[in-house]
Each structure stands twice: as structure tokens, then as C-alpha cells.
N, C-alpha and C. Protein backbone atom coordinates (compact mmCIF):
# COMPACT_ATOMS: atom_id res chain seq x y z
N UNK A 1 2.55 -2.92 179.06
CA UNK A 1 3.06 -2.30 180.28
C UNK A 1 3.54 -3.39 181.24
N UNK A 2 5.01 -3.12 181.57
CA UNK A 2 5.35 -3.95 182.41
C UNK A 2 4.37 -4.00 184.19
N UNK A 3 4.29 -5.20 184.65
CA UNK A 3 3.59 -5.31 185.99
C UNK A 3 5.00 -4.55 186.89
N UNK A 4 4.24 -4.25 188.18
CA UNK A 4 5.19 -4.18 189.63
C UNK A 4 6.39 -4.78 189.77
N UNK A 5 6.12 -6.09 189.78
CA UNK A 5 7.03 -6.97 190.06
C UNK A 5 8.49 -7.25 189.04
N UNK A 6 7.92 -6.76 188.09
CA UNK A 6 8.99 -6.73 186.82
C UNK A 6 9.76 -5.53 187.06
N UNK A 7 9.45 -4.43 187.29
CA UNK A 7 9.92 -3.29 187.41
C UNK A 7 11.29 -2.93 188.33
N UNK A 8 10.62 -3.69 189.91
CA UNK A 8 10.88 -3.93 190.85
C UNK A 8 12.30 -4.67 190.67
N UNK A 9 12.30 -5.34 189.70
CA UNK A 9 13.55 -6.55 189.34
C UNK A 9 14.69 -5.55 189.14
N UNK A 10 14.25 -5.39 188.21
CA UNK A 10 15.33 -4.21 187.56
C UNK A 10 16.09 -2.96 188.13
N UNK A 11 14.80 -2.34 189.12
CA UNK A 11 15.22 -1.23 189.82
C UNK A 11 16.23 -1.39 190.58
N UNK A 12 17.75 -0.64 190.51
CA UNK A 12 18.41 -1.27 191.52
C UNK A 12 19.12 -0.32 192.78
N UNK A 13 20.04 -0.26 193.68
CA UNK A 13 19.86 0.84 194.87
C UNK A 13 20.62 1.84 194.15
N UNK A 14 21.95 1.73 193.27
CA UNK A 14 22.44 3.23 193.03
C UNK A 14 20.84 3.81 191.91
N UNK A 15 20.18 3.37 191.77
CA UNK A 15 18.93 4.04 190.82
C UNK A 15 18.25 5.26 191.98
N UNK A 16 18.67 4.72 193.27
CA UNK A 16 17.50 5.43 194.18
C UNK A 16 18.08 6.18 195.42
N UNK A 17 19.52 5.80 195.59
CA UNK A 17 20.13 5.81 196.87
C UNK A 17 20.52 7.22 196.79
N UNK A 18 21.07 7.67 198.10
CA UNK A 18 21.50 9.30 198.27
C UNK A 18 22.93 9.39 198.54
N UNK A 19 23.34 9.97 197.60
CA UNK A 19 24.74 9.92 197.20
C UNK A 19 25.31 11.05 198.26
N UNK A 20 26.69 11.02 198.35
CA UNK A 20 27.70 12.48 199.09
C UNK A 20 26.79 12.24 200.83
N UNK A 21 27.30 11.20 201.16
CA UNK A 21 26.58 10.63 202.33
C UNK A 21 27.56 11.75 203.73
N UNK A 22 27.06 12.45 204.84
CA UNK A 22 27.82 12.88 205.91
C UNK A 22 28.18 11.43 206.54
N UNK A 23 29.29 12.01 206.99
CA UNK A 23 29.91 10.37 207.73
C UNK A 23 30.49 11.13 209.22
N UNK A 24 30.98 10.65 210.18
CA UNK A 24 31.82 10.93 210.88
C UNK A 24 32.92 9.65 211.19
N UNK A 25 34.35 10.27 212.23
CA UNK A 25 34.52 9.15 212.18
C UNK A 25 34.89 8.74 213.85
N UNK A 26 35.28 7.41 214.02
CA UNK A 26 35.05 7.04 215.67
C UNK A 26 35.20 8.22 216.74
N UNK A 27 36.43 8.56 216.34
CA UNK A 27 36.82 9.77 217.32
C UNK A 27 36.24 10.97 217.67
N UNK A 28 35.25 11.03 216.67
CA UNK A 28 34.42 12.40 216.59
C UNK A 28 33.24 12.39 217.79
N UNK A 29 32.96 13.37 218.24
CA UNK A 29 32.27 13.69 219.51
C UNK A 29 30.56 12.77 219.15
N UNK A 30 30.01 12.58 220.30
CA UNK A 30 28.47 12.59 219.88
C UNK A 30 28.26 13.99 219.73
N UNK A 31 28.26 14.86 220.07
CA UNK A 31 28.02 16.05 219.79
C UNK A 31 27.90 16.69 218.35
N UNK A 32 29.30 16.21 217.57
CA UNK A 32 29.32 16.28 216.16
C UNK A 32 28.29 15.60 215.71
N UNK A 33 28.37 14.32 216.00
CA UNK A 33 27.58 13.78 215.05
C UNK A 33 25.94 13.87 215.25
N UNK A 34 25.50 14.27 216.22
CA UNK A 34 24.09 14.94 216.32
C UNK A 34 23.80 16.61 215.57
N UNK A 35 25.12 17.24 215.64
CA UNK A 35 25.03 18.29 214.93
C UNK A 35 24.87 17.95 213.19
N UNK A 36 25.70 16.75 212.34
CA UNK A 36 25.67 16.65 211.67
C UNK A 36 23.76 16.55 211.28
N UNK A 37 23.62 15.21 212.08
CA UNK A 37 22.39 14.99 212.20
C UNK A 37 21.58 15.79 211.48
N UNK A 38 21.46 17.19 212.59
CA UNK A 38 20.39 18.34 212.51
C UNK A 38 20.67 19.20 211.30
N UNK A 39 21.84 19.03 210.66
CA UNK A 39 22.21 20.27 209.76
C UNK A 39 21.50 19.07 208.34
N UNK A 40 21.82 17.79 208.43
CA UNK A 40 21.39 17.02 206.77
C UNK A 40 19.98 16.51 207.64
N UNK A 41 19.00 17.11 208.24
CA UNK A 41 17.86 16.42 208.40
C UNK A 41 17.84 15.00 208.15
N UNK A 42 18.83 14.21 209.46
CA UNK A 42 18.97 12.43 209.34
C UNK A 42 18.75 12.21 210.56
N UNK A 43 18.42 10.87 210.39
CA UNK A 43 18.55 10.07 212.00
C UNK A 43 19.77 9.34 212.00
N UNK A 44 20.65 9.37 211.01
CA UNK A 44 21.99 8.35 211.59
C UNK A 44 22.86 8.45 210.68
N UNK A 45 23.81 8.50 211.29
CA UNK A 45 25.09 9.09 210.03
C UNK A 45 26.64 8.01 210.61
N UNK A 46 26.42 7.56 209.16
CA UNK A 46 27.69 6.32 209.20
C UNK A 46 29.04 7.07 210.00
N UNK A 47 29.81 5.82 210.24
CA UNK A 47 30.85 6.24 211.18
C UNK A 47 32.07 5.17 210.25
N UNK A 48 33.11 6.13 209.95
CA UNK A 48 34.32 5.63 208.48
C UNK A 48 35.66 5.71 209.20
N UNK A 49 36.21 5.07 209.14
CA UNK A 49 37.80 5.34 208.88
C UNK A 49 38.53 4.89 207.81
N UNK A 50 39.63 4.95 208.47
CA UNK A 50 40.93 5.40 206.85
C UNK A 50 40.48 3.84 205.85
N UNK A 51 39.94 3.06 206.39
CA UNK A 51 39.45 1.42 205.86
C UNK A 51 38.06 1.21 205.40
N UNK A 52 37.11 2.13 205.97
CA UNK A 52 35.76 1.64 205.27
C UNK A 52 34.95 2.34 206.27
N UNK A 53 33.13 1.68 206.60
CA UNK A 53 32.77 1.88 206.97
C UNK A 53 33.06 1.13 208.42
N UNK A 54 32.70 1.58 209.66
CA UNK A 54 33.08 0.62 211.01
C UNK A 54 31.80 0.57 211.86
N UNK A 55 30.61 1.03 211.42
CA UNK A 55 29.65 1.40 212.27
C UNK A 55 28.63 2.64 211.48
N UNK A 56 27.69 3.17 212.54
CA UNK A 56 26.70 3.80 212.80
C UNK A 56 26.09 4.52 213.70
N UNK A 57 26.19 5.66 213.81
CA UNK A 57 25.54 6.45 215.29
C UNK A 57 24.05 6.53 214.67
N UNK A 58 22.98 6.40 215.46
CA UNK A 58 21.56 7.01 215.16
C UNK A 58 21.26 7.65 216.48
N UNK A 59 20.00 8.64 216.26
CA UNK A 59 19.71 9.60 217.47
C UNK A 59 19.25 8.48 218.42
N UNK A 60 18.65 7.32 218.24
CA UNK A 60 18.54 6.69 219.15
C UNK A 60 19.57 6.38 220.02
N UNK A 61 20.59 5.86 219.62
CA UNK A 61 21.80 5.76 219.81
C UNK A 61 22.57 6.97 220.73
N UNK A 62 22.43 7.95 220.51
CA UNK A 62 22.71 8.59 221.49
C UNK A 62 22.13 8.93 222.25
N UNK A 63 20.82 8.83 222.43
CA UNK A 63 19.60 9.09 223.60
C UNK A 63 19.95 7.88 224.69
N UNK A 64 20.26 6.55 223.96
CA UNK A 64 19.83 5.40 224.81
C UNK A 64 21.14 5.16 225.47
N UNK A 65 22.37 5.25 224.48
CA UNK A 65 23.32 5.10 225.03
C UNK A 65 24.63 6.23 226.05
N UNK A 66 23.67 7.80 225.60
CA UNK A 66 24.48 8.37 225.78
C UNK A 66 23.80 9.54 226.91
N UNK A 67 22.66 10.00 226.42
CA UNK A 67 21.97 10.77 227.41
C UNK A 67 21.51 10.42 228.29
N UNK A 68 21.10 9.00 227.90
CA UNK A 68 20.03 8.22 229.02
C UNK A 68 21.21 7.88 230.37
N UNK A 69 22.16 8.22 230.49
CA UNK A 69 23.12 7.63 231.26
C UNK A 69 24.45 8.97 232.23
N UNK A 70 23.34 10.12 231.20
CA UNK A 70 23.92 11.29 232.23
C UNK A 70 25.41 11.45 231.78
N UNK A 71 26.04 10.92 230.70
CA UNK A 71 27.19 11.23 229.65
C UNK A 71 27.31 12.42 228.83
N UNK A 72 28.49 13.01 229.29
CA UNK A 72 28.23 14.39 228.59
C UNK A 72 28.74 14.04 226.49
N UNK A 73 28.09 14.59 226.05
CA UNK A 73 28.21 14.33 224.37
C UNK A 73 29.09 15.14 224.35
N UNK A 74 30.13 16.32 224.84
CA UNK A 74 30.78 16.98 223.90
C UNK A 74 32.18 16.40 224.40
N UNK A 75 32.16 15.20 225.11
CA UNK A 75 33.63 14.78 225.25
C UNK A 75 33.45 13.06 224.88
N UNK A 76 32.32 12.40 224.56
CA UNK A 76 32.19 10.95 224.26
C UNK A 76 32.46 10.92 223.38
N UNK A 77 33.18 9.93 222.94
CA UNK A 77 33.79 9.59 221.03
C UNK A 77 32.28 9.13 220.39
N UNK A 78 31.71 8.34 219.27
CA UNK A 78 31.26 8.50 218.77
C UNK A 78 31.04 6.83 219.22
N UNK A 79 32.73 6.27 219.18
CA UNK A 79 32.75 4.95 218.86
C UNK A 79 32.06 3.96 220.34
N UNK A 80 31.72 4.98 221.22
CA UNK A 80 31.19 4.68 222.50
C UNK A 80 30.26 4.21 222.44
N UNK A 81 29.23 4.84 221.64
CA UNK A 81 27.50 4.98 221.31
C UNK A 81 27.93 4.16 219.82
N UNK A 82 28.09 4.35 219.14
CA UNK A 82 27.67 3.34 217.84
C UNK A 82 27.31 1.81 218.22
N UNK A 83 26.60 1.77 216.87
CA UNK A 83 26.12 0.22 216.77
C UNK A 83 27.29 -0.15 215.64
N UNK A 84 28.26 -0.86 216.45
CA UNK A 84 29.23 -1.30 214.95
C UNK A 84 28.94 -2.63 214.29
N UNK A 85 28.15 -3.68 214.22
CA UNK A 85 27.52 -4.73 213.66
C UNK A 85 26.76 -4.26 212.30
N UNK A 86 26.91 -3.63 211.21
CA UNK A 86 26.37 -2.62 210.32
C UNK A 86 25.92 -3.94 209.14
N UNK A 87 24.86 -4.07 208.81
CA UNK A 87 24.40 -4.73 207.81
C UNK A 87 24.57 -3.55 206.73
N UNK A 88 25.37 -4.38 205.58
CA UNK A 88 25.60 -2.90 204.73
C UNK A 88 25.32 -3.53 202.68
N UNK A 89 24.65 -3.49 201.82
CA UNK A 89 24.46 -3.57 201.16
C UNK A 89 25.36 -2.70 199.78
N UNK A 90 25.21 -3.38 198.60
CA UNK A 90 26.08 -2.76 197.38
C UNK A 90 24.93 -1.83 196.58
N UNK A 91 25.67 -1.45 195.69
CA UNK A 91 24.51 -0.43 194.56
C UNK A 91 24.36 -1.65 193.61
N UNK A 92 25.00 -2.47 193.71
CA UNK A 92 24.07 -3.47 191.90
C UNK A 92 22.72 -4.37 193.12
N UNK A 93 22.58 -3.80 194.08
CA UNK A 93 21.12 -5.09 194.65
C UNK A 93 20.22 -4.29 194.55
N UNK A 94 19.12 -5.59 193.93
CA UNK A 94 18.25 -5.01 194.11
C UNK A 94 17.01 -4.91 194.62
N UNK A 95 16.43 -3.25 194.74
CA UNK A 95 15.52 -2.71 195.59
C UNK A 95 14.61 -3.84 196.30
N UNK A 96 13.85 -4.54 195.70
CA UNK A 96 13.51 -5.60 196.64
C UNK A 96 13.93 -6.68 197.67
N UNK A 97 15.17 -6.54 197.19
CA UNK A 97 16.08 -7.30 198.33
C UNK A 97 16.49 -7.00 199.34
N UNK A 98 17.12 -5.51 198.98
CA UNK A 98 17.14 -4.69 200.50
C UNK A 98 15.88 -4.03 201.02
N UNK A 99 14.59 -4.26 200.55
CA UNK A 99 13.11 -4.03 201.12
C UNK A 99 13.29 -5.26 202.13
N UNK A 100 13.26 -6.42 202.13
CA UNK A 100 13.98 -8.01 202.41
C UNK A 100 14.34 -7.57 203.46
N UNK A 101 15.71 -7.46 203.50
CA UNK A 101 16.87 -7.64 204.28
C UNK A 101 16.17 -6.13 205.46
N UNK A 102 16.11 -4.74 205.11
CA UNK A 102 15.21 -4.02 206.41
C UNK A 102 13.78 -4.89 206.80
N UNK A 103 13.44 -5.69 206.09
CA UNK A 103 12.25 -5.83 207.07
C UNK A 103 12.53 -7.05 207.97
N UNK A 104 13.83 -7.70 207.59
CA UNK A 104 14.37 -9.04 208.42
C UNK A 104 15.11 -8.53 209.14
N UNK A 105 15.60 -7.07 208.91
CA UNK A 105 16.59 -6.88 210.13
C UNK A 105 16.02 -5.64 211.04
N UNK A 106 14.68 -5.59 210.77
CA UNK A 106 14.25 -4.35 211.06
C UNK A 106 14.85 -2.94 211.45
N UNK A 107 15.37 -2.38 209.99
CA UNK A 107 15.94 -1.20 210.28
C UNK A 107 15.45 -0.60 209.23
N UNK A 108 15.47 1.07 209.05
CA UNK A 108 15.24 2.05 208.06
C UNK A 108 16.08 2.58 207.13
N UNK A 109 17.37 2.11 207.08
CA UNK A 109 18.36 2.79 206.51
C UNK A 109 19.81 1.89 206.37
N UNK A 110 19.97 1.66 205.69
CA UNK A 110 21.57 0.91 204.81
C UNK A 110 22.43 1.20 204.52
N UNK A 111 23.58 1.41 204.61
CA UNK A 111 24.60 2.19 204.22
C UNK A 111 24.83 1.13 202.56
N UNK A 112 25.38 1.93 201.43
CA UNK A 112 25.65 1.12 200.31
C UNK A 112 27.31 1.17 200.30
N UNK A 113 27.87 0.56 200.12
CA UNK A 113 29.36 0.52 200.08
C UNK A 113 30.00 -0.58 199.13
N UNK A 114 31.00 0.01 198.56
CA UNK A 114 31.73 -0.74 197.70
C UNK A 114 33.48 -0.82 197.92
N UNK A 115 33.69 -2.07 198.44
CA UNK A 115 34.74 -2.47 198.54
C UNK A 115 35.05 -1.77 200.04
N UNK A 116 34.20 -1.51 200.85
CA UNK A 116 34.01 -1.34 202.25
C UNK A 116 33.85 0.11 202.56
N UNK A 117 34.04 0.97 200.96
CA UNK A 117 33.98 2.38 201.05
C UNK A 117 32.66 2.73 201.28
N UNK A 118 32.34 3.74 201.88
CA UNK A 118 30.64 4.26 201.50
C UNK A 118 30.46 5.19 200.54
N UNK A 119 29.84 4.22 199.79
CA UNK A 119 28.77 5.53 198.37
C UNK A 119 28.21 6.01 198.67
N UNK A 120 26.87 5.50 199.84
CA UNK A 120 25.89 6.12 199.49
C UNK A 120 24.93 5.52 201.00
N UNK A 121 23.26 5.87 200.88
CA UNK A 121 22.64 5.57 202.14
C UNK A 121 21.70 5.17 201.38
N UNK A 122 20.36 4.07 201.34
CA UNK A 122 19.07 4.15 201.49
C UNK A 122 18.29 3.84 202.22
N UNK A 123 17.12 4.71 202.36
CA UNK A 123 16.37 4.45 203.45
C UNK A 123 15.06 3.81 202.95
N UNK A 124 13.50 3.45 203.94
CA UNK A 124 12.69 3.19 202.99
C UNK A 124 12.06 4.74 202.89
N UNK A 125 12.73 5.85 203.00
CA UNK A 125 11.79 7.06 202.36
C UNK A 125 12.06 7.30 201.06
N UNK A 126 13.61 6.41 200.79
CA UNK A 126 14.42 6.88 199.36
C UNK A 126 13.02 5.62 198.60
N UNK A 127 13.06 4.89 199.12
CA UNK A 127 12.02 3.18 198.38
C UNK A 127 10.74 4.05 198.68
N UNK A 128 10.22 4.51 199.38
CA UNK A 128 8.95 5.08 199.48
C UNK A 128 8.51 6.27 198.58
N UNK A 129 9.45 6.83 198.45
CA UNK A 129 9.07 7.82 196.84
C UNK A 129 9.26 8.29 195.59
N UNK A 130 10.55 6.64 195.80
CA UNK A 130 10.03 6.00 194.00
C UNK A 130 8.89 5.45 193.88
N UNK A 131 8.32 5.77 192.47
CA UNK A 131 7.01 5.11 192.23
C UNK A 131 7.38 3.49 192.03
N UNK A 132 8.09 3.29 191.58
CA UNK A 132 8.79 2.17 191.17
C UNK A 132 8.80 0.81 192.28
N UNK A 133 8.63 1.27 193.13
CA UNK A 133 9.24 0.60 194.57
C UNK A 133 8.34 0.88 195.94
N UNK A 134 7.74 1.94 196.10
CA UNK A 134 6.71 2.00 196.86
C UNK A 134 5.70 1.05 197.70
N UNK A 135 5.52 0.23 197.45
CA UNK A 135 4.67 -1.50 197.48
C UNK A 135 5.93 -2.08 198.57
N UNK A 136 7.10 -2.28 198.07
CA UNK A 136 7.99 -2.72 198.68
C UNK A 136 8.16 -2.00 200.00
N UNK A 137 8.33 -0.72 199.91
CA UNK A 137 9.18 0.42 200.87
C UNK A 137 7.40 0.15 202.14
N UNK A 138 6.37 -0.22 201.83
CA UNK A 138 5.26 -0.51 202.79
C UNK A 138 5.18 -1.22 203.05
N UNK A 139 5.52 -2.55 202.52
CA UNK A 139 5.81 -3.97 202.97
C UNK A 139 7.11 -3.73 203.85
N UNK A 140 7.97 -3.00 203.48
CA UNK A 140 9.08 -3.36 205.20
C UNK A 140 8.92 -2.62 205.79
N UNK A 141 7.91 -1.92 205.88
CA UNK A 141 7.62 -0.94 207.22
C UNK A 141 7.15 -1.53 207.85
N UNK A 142 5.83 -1.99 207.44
CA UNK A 142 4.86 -3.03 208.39
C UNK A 142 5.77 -3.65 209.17
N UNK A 143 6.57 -4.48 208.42
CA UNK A 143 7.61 -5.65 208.81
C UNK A 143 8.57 -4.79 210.17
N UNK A 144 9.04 -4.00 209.72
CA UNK A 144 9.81 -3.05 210.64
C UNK A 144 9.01 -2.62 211.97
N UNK A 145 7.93 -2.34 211.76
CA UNK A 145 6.91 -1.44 212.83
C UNK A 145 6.48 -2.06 213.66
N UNK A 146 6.68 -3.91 213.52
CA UNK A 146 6.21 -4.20 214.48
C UNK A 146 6.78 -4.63 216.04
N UNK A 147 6.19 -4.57 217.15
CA UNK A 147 6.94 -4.50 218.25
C UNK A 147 7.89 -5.33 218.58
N UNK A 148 9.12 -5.18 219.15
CA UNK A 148 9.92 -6.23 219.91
C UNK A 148 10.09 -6.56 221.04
N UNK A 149 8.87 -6.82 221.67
CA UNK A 149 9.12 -6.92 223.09
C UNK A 149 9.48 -6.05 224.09
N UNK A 150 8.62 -4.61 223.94
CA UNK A 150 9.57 -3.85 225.01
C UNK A 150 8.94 -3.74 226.13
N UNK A 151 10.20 -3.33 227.08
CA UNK A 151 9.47 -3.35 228.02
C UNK A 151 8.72 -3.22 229.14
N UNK A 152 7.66 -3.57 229.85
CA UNK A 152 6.59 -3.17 230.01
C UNK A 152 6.58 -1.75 231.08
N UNK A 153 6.02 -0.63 230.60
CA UNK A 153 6.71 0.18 231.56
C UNK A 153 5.21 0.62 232.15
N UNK A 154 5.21 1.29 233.71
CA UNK A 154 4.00 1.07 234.07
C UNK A 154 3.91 2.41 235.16
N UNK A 155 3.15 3.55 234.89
CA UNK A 155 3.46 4.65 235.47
C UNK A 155 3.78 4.61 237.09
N UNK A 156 4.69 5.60 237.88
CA UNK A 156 4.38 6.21 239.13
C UNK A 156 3.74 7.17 239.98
């Protein structure tokens, strides 16, 4: 029987990733893309044009950037609130590497893309319930979970 670590080698992201990804694209409302949100049970849905991927809206993302600021969502583009700096990974890497790369960049979710198109998404829930990968998908949580300095807020 092969060990963990062997397994782990081999396993790679199109083995695990979630294919027929919702996307929106810049122009599209926050509104849409929180609706998308709620209809595929996600926290963040890539943002594409006619060239590739360009970004990322997450609900954070529109709370922090968009509600928190008294902005109405059904007339803000999308491309307002995105995080467009997108760390974005291929389907031949593998699973332990992008366990790696979320717990160094502390995020939950990757867009996979090939040749700038998007295939696909993984998150660590997709790494968390392969058996295969599991060990990993808890090692970048930890890594992920831990605080960044926020800050200090102190009741009135």
C-alpha cells in the first residue's frame, strides 16, 4: 500500500477540481454576481472576459468594498469590487502544491485555467473531501486561519 505522501504526488487538480465554473464578467452588476453566488452555494465567482480570466468577486468583497460604503449593488460593475491580482493555477499541478501556494497566499479557492481560459475552481473543501488529500486540505487551513493583524476594534 502506497503511503500519503505518494498518493498525494500523483493526485492532480483536474482529478478533484469543479468543473462548468459560474463566472461573471466586469460589467456585470454586484448584484448579479451575489445572486450567482446564492443560486451555486459559493463565496466567489471568477470574473472573465472575451481574453481569460481578469479577477474575482468574493462576498467579502462586496461587503467590504461595496456595502460597507453605502454603494448601491444593482448599479456597481463588478470590476469596482473585484480583487483583480488572481493567483490562478493549471489542472496538471499538483494537489499538494496548490495546498502550498493557499496556505502562502492564504486563500480558499483557485481558479484553474488553461491558456488564461477558466476550466475550473478548487477549493480546500474540493482537497478536504478527497480522501486522497485531506492531510493537505488541514494543513492549509491552519496556515490560512491564522490572523493578519486586524484591527483592533474596541466596543462603544
Amino acid at each position: 500500500m502506497k503511503n500519503v505522501d505518494e498518493r498525494m504526488i500523483k493526485l492532480k487538480v483536474k482529478d478533484i477540481m469543479t468543473k462548468n465554473v459560474a463566472y461573471v464578467n466586469p460589467g456585470s452588476t454586484v448584484i448579479e454576481a451575489a445572486q450567482l453566488m446564492q443560486k451555486h452555494n459559493v463565496g466567489s465567482i471568477p470574473v472573465c472576459d472575451q481574453n481569460g480570466i481578469v479577477g474575482i468577486v468574493t462576498d467579502r468583497d462586496i461587503v467590504v468594498r461595496n456595502v460597507a460604503h453605502g454603494t448601491n449593488p444593482q448599479s456597481t460593475p463588478v470590476r469596482d469590487v473585484m480583487t483583480s491580482q488572481v493567483k490562478t493555477i493549471t489542472p496538471e499541478m499538483d494537489v499538494n502544491e496548490v495546498s502550498q501556494l493557499m496556505s502562502n497566499s492564504q486563500v480558499r479557492r483557485l481558479p484553474v485555467v488553461e491558456n488564461n481560459m477558466l476550466v475550473g475552481m478548487i477549493s480546500l473543501g474540493d482537497m478536504a473531501t478527497n480522501p486522497n488529500s485531506d492531510m493537505e486540505a488541514s494543513d492549509a487551513l491552519t496556515e490560512i486561519s491564522r490572523p493578519a493583524n486586524p484591527v483592533n476594534m474596541k466596543k462603544r
